[in-house]
Protein backbone atom coordinates (compact mmCIF):
# COMPACT_ATOMS: atom_id res chain seq x y z
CA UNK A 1 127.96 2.78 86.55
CA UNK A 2 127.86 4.84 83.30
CA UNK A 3 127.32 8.23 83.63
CA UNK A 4 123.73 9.16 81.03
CA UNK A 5 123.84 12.89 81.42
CA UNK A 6 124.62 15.25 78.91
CA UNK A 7 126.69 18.68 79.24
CA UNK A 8 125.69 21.44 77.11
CA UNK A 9 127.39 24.28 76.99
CA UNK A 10 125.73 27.75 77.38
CA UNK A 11 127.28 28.54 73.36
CA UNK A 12 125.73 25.24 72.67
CA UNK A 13 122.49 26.26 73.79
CA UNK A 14 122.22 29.62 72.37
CA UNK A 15 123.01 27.92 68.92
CA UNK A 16 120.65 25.36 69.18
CA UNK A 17 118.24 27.86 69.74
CA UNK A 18 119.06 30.07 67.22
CA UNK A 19 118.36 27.11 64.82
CA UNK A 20 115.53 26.06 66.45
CA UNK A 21 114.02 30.08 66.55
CA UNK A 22 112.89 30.06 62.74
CA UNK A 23 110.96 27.22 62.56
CA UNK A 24 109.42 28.07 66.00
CA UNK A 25 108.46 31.11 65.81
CA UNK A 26 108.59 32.86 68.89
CA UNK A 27 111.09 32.82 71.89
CA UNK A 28 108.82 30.59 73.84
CA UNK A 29 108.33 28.15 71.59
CA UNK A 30 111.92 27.79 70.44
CA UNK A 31 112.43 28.01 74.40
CA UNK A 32 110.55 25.44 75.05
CA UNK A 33 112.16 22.80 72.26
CA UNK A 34 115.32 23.76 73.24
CA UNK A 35 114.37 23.13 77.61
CA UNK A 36 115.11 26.61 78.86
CA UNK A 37 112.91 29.15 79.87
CA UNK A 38 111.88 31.88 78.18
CA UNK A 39 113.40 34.48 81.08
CA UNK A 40 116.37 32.70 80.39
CA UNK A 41 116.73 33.14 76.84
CA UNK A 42 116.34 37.43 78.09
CA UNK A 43 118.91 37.06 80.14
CA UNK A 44 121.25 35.98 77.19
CA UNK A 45 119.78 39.39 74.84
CA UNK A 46 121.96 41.48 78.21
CA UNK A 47 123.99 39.42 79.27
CA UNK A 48 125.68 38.17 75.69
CA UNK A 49 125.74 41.27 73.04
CA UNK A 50 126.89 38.67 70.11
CA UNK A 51 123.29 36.26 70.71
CA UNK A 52 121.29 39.32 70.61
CA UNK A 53 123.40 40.26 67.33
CA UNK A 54 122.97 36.97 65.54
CA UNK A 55 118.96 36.88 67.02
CA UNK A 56 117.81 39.57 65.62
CA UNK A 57 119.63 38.46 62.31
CA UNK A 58 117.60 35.34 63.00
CA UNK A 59 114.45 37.63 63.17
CA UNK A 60 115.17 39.57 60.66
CA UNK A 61 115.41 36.40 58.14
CA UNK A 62 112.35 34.53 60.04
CA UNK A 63 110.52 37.81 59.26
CA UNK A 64 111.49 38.24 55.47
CA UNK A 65 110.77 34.67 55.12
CA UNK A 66 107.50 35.40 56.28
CA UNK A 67 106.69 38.15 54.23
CA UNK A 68 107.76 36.72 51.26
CA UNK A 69 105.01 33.65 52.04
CA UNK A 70 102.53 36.72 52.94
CA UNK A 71 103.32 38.15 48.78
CA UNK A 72 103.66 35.05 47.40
């Protein structure tokens, strides 16, 4: 019998969040798409120092994007 299920690793995850993140918007939406919850996703900002780096350079970009729709 084949065997359906995928394995993800936790790197995996973070990325595809990370990617997921700016078109999102928030942490529970991008949670959502990505099938974690949110609490999880804070447990990764203590637990992992480099996701917390490269989110907040996510946020950072998500919110000059943003601003730069805002000023046209």
């Amino acid at each position: 019998m084949p065997n359906n299920s995928i394995n993800i690793t936790r790197e995996e995850m973070q990325d595809t969040f990370l990617k997921v993140y700016p078109t999102a918007g928030t942490i529970k939406a991008a949670s959502k798409a990505v099938g974690v919850h949110r609490t999880t996703v804070l447990g990764w900002f203590k637990r992992y120092p480099d996701f917390a780096e490269k989110f907040e350079q996510a946020r950072r970009e998500f919110v000059e994007e943003l601003e730069s729709i805002a000023y046209g």
